[in-house]
PDB file of N, CA and C in Angstrom:
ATOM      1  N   UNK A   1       9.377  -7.543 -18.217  1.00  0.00           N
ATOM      2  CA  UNK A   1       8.354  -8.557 -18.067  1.00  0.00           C
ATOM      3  C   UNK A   1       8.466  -9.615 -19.151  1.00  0.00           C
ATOM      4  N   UNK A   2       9.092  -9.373 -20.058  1.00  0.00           N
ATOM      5  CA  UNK A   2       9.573 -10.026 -21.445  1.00  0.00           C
ATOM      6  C   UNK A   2      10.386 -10.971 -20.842  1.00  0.00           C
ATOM      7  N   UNK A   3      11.085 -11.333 -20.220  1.00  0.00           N
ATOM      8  CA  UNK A   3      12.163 -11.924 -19.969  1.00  0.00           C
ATOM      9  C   UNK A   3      12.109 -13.254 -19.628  1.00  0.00           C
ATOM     10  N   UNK A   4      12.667 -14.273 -20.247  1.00  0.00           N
ATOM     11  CA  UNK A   4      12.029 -15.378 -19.652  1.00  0.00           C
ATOM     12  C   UNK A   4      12.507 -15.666 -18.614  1.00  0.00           C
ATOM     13  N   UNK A   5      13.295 -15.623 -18.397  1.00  0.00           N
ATOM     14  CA  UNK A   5      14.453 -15.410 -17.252  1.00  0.00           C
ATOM     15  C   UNK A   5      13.526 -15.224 -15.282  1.00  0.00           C
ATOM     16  N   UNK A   6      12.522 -14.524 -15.942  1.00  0.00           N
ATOM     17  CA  UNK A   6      11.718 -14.203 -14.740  1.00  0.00           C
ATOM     18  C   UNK A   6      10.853 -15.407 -14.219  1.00  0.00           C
ATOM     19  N   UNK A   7      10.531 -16.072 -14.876  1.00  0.00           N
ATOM     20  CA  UNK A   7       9.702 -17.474 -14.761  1.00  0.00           C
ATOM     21  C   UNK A   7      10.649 -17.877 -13.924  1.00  0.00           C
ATOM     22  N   UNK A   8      11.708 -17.743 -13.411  1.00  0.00           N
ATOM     23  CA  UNK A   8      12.804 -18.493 -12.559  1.00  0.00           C
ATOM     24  C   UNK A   8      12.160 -18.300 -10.698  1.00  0.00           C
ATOM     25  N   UNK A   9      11.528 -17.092 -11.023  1.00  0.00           N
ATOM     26  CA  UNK A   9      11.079 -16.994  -9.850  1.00  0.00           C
ATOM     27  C   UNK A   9      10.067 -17.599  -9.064  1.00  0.00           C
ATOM     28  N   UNK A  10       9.192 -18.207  -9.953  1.00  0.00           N
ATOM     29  CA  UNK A  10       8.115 -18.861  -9.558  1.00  0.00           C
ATOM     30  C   UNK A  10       8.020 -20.164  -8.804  1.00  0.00           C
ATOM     31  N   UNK A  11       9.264 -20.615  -9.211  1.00  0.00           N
ATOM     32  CA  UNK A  11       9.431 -21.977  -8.804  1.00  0.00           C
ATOM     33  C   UNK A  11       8.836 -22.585  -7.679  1.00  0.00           C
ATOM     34  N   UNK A  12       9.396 -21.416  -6.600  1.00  0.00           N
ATOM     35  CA  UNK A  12       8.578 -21.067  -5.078  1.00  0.00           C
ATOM     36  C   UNK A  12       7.304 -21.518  -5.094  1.00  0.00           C
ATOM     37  N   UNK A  13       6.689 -20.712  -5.699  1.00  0.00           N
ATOM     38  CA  UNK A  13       5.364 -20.687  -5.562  1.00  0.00           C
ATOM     39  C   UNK A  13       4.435 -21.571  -6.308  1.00  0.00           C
ATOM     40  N   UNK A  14       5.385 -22.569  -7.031  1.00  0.00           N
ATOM     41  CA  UNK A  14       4.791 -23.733  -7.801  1.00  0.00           C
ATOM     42  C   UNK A  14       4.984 -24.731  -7.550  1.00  0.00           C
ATOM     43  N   UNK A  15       6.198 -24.851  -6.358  1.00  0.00           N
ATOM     44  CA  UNK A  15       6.146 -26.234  -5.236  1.00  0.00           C
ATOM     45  C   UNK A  15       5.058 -26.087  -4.220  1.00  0.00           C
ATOM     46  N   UNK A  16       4.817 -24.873  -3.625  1.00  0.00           N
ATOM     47  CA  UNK A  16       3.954 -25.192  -2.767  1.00  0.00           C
ATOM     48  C   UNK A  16       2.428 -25.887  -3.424  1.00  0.00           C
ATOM     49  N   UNK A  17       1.927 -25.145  -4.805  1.00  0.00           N
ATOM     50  CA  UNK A  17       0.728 -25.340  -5.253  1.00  0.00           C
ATOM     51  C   UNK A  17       0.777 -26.430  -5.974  1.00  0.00           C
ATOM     52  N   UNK A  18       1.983 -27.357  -6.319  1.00  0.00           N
ATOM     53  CA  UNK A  18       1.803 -28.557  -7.620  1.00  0.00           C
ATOM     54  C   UNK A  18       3.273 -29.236  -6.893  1.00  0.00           C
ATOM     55  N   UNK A  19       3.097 -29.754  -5.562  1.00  0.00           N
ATOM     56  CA  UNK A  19       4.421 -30.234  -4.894  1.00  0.00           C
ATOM     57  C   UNK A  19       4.632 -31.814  -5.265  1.00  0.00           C
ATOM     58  N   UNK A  20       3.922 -32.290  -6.254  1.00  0.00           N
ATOM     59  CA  UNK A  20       3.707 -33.588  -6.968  1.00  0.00           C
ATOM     60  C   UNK A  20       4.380 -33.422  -7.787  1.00  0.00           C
ATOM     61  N   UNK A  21       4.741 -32.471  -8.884  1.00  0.00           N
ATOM     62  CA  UNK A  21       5.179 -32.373 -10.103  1.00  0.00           C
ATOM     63  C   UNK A  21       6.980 -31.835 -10.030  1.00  0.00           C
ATOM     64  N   UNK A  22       7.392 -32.279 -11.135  1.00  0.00           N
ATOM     65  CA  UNK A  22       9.232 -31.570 -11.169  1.00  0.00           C
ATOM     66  C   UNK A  22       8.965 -30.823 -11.885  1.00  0.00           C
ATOM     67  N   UNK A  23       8.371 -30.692 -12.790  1.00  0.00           N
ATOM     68  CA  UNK A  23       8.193 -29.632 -13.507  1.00  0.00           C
ATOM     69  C   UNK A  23       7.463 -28.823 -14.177  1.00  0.00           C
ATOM     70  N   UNK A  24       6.796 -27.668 -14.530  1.00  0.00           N
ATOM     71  CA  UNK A  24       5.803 -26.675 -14.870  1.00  0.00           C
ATOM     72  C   UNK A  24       5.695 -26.501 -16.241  1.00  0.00           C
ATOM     73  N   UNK A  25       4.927 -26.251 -17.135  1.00  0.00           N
ATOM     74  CA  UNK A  25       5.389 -24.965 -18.564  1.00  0.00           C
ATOM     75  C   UNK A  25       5.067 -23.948 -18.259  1.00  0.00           C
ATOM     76  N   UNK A  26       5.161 -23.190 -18.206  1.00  0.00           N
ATOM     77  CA  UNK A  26       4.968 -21.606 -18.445  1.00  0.00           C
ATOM     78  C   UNK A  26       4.606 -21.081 -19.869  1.00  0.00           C
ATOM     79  N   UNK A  27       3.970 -20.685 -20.516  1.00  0.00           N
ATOM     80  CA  UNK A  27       3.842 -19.572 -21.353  1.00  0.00           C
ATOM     81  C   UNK A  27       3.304 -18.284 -21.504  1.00  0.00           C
ATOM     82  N   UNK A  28       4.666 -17.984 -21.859  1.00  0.00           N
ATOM     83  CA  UNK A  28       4.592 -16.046 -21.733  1.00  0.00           C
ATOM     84  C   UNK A  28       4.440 -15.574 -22.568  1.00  0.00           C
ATOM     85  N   UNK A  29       3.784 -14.412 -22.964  1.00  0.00           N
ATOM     86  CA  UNK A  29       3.285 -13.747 -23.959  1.00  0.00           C
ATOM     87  C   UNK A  29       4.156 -12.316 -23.845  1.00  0.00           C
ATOM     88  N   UNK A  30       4.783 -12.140 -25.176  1.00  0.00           N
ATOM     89  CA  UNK A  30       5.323 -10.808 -25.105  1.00  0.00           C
ATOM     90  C   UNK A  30       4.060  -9.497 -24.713  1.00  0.00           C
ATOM     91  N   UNK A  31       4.600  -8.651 -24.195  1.00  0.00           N
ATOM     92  CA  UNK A  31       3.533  -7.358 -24.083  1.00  0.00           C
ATOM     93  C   UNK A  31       4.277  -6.369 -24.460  1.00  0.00           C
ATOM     94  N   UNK A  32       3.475  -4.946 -24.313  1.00  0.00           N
ATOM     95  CA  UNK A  32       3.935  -3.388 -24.661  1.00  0.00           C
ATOM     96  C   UNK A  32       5.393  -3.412 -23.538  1.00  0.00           C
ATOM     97  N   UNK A  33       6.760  -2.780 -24.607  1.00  0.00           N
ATOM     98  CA  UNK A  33       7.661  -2.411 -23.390  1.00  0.00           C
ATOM     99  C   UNK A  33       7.642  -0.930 -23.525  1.00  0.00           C
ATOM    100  N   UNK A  34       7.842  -0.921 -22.069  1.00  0.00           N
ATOM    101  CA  UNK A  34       7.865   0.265 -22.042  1.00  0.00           C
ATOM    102  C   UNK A  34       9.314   1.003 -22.580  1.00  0.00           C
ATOM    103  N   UNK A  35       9.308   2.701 -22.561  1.00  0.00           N
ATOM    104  CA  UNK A  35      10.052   3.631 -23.124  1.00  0.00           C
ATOM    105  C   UNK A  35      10.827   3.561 -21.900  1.00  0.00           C
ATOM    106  N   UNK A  36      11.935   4.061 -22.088  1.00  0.00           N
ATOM    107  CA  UNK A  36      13.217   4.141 -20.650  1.00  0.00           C
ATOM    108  C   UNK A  36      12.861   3.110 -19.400  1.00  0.00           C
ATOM    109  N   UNK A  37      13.288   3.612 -18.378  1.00  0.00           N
ATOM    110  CA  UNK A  37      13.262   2.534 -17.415  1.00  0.00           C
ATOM    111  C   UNK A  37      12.752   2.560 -15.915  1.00  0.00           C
ATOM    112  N   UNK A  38      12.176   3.866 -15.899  1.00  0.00           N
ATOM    113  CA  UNK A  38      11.394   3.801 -14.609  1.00  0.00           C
ATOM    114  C   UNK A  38       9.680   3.847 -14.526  1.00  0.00           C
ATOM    115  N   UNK A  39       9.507   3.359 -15.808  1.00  0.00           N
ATOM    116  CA  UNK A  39       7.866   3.024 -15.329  1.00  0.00           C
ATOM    117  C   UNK A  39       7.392   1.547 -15.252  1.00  0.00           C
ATOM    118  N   UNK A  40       8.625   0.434 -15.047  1.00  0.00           N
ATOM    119  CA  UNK A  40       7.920  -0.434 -15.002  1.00  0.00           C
ATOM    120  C   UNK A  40       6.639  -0.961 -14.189  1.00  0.00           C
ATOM    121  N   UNK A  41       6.818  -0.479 -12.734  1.00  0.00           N
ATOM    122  CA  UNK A  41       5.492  -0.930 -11.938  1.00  0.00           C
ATOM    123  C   UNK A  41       4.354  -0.641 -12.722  1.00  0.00           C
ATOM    124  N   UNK A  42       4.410   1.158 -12.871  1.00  0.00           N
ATOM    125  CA  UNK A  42       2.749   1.699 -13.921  1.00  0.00           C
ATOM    126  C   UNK A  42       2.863   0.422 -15.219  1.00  0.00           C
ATOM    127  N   UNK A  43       3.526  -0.006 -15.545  1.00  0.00           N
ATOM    128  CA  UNK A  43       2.844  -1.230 -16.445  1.00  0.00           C
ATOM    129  C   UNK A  43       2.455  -2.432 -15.079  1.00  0.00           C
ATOM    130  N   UNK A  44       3.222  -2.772 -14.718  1.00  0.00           N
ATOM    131  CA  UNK A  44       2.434  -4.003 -13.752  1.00  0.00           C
ATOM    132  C   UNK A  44       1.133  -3.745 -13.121  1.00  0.00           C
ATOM    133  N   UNK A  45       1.351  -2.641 -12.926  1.00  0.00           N
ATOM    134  CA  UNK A  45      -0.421  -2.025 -11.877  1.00  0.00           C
ATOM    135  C   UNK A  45      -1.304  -2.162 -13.337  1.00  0.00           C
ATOM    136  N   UNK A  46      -0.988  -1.393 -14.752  1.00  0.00           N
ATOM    137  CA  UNK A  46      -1.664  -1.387 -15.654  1.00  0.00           C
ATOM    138  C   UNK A  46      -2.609  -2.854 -15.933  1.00  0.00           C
ATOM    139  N   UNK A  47      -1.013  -3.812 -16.315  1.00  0.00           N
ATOM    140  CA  UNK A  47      -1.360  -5.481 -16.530  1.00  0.00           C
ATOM    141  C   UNK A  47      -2.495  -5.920 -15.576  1.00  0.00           C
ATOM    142  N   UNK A  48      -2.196  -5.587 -14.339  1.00  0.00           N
ATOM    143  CA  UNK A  48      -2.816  -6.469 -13.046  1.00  0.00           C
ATOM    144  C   UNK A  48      -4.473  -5.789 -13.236  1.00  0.00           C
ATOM    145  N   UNK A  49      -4.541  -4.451 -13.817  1.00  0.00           N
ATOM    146  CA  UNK A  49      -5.978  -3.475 -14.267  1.00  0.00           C
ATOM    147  C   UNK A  49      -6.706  -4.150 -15.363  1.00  0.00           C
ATOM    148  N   UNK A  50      -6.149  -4.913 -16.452  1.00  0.00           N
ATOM    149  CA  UNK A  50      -6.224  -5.507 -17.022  1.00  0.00           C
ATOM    150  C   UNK A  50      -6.703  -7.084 -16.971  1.00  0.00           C
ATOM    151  N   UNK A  51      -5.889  -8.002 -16.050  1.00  0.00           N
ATOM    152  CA  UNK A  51      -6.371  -8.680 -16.233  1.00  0.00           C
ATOM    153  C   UNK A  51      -7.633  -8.848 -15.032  1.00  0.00           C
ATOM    154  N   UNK A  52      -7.858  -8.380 -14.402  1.00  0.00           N
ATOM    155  CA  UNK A  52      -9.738  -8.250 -12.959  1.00  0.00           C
ATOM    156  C   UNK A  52     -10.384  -7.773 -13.877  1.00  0.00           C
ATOM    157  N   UNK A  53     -10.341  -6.884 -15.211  1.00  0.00           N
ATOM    158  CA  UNK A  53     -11.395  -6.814 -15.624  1.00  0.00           C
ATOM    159  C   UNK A  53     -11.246  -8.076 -17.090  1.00  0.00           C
ATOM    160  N   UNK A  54     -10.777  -8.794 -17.146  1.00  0.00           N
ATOM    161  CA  UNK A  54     -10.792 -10.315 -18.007  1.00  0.00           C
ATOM    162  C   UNK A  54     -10.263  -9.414 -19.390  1.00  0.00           C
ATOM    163  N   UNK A  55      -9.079  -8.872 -19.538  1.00  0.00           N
ATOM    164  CA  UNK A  55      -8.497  -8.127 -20.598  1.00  0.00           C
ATOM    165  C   UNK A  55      -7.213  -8.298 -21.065  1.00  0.00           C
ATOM    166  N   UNK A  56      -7.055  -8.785 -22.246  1.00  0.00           N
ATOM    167  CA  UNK A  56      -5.814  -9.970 -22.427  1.00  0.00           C
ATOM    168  C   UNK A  56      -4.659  -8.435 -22.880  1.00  0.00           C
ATOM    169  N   UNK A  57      -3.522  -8.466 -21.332  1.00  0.00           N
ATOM    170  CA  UNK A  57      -3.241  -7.473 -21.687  1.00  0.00           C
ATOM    171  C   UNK A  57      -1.987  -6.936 -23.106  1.00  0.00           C
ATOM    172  N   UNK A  58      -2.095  -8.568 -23.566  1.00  0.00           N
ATOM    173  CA  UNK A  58      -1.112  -8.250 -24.607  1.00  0.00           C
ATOM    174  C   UNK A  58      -2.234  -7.374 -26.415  1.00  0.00           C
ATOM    175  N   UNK A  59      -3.505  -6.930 -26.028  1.00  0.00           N
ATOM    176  CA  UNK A  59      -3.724  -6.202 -26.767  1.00  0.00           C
ATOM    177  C   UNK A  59      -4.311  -5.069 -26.488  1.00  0.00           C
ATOM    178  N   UNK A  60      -3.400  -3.727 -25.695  1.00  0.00           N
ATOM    179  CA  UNK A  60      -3.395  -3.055 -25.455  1.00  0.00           C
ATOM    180  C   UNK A  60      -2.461  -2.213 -25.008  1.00  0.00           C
ATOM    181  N   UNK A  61      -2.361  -0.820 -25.604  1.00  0.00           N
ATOM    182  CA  UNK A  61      -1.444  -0.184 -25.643  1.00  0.00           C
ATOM    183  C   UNK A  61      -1.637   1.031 -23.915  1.00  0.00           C
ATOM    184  N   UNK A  62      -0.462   1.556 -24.189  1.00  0.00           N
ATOM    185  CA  UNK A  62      -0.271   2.395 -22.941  1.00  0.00           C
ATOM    186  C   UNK A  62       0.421   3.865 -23.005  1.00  0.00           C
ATOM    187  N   UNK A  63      -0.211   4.721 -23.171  1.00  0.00           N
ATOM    188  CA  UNK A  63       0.532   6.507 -22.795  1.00  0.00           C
ATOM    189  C   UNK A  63       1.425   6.361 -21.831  1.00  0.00           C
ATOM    190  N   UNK A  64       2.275   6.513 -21.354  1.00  0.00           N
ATOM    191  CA  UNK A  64       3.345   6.598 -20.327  1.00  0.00           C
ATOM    192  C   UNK A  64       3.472   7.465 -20.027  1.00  0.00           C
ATOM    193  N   UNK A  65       2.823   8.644 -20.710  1.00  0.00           N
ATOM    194  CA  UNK A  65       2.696   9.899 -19.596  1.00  0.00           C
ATOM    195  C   UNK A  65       1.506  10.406 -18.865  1.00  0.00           C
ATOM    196  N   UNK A  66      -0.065   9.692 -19.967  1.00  0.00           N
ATOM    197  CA  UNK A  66      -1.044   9.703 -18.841  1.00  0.00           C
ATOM    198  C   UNK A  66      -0.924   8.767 -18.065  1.00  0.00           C
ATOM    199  N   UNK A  67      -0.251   7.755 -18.253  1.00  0.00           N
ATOM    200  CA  UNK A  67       0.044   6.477 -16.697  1.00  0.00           C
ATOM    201  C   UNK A  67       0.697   7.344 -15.805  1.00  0.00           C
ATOM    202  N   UNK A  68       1.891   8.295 -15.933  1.00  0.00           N
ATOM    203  CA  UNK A  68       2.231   8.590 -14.478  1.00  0.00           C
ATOM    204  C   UNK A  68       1.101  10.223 -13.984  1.00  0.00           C
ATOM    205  N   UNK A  69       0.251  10.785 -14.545  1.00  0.00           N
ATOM    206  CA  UNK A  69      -0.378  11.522 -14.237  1.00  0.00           C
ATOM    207  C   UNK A  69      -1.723  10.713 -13.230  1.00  0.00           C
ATOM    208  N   UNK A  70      -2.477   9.628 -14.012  1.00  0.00           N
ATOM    209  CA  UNK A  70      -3.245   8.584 -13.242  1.00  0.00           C
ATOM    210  C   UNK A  70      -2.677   8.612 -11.925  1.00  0.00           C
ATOM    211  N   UNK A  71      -1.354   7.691 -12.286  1.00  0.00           N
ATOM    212  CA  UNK A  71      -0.731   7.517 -10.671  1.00  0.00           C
ATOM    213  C   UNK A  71      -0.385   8.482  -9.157  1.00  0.00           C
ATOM    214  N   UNK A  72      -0.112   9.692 -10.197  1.00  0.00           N
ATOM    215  CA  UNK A  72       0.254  10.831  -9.692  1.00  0.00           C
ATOM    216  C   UNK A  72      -1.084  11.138  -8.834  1.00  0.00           C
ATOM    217  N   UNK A  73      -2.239  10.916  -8.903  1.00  0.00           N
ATOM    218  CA  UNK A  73      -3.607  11.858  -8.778  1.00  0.00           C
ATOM    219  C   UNK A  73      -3.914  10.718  -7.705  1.00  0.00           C
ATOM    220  N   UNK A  74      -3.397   9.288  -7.899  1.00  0.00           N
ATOM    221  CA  UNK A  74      -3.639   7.970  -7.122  1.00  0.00           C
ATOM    222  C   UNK A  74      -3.030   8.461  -5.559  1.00  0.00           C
ATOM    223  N   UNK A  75      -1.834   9.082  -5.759  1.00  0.00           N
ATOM    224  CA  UNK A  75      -0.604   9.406  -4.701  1.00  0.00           C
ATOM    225  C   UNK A  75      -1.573  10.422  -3.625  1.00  0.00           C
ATOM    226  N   UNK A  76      -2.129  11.358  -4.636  1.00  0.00           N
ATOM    227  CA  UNK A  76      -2.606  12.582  -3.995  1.00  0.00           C
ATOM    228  C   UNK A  76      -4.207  12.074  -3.545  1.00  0.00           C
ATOM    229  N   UNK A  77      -4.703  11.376  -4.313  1.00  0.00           N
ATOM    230  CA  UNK A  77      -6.523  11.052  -3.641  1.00  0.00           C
ATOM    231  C   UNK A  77      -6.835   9.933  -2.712  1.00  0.00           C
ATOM    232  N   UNK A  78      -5.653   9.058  -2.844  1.00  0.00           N
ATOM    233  CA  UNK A  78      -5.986   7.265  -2.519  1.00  0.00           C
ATOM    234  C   UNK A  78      -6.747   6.693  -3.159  1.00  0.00           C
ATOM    235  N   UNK A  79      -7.026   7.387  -4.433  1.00  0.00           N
ATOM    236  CA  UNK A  79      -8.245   6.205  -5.133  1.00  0.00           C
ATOM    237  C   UNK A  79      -7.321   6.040  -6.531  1.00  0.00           C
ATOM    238  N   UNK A  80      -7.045   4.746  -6.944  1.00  0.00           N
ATOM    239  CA  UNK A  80      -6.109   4.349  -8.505  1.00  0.00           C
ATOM    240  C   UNK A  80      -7.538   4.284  -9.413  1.00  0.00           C
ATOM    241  N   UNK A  81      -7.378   5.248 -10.463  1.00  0.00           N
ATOM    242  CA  UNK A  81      -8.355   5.197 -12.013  1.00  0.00           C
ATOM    243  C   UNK A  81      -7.443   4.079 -12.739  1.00  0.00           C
ATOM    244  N   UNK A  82      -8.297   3.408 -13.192  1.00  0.00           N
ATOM    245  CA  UNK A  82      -7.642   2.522 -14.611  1.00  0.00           C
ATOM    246  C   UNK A  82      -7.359   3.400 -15.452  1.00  0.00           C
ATOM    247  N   UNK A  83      -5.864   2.941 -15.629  1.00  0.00           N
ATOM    248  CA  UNK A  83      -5.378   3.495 -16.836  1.00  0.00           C
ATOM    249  C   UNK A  83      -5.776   3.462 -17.677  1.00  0.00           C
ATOM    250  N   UNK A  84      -5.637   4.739 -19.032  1.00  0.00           N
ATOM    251  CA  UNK A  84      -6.144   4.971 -19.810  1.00  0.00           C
ATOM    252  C   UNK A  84      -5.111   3.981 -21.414  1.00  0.00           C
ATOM    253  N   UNK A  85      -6.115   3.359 -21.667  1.00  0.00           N
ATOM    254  CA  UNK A  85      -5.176   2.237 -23.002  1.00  0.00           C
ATOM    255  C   UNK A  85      -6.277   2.238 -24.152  1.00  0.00           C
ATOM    256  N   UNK A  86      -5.403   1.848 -25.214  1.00  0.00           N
ATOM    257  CA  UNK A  86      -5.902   1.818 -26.182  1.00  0.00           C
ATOM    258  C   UNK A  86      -5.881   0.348 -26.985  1.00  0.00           C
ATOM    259  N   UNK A  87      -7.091  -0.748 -27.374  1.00  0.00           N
ATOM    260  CA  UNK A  87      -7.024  -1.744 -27.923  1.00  0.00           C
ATOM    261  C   UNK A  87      -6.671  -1.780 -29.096  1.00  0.00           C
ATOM    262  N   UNK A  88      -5.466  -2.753 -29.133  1.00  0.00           N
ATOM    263  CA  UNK A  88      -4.774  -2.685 -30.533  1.00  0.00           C
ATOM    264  C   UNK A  88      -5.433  -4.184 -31.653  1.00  0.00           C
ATOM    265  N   UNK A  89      -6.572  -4.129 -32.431  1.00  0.00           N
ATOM    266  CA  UNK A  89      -6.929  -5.082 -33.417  1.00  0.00           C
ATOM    267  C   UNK A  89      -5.895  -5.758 -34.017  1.00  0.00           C
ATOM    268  N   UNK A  90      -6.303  -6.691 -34.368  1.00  0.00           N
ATOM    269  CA  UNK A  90      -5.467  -7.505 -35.421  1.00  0.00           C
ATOM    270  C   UNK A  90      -3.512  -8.031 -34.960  1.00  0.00           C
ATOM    271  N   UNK A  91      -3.297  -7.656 -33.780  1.00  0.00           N
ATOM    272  CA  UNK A  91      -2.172  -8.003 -33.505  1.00  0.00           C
ATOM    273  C   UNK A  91      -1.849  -9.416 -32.957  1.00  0.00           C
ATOM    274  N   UNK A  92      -0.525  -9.843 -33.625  1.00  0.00           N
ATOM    275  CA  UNK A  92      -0.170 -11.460 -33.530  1.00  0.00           C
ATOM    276  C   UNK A  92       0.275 -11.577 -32.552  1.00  0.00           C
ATOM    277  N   UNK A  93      -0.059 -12.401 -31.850  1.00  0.00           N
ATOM    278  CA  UNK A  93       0.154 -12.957 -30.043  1.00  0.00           C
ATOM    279  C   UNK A  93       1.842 -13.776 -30.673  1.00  0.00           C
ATOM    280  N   UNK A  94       2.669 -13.495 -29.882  1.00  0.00           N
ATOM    281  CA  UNK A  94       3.794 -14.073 -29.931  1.00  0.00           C
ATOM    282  C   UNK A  94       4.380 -14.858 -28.626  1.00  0.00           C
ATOM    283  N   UNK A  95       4.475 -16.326 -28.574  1.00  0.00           N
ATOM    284  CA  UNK A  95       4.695 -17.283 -27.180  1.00  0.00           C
ATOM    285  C   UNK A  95       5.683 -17.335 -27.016  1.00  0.00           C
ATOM    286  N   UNK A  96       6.056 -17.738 -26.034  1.00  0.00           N
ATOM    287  CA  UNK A  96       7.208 -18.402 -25.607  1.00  0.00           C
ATOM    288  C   UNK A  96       7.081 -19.394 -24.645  1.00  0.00           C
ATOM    289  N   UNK A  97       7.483 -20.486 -24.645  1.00  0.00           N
ATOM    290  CA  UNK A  97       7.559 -21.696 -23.767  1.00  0.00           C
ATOM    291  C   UNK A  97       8.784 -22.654 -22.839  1.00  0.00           C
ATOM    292  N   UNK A  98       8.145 -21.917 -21.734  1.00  0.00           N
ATOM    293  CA  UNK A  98       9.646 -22.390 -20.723  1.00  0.00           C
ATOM    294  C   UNK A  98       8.779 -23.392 -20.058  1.00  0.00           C
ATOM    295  N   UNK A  99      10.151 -24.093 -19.575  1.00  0.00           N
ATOM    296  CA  UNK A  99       9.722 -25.487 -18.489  1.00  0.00           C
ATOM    297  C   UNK A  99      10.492 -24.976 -17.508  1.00  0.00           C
ATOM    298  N   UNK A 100       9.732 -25.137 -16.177  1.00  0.00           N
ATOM    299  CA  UNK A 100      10.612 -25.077 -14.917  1.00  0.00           C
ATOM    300  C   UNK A 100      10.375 -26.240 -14.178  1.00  0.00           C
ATOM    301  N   UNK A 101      12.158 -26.607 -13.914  1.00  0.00           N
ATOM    302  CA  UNK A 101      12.176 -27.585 -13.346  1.00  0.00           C
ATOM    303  C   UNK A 101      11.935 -26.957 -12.023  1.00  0.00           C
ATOM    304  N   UNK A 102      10.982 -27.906 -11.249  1.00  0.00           N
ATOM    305  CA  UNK A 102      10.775 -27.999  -9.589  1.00  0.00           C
ATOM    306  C   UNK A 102      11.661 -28.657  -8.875  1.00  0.00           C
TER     307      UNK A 102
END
């Protein structure tokens, strides 16, 4: 999710909504990465938990093993619990600023 590289994708979806403009900024905020490489969604479902309840998710941390137990119980009930995170104080927001050309 770090990647700026991913903002490449949007482009799509920023001609249809701003089809006046060539070009966008974007700024991305680093977040928690995760440990190895197959929990990225449980962070995206996490982020997306995060931000409906207005929760800036770059200050908050994440268990990666109660995230796949949550999910696990999600699989088996049909009902998703918000993950369980922990707010991290005092941490420096770090930007990054891309332009996409349209």
């Amino acid at each position: 999710m770090n990647d700026p590289n991913n903002c490449q994708y949007t482009k799509e979806l920023f001609r249809l909504i701003y089809p006046d403009l060539s070009a966008e900024k974007v700024y991305m905020v680093n977040v928690e990465q995760q440990e190895g490489s197959s929990d990225c969604g449980l962070f995206c479902i996490a982020y997306a938990q995060n931000l409906i309840h207005y929760q800036d998710p770059f200050k908050y941390k994440f268990n990666q093993q109660k995230m796949r137990i949550t999910y696990n119980y999600f699989i088996r009930s049909g009902y998703l619990l918000d993950f369980e995170c922990q707010e991290i104080k005092d941490k420096q927001k770090m930007y990054t600023c891309i332009t996409i050309k349209l």
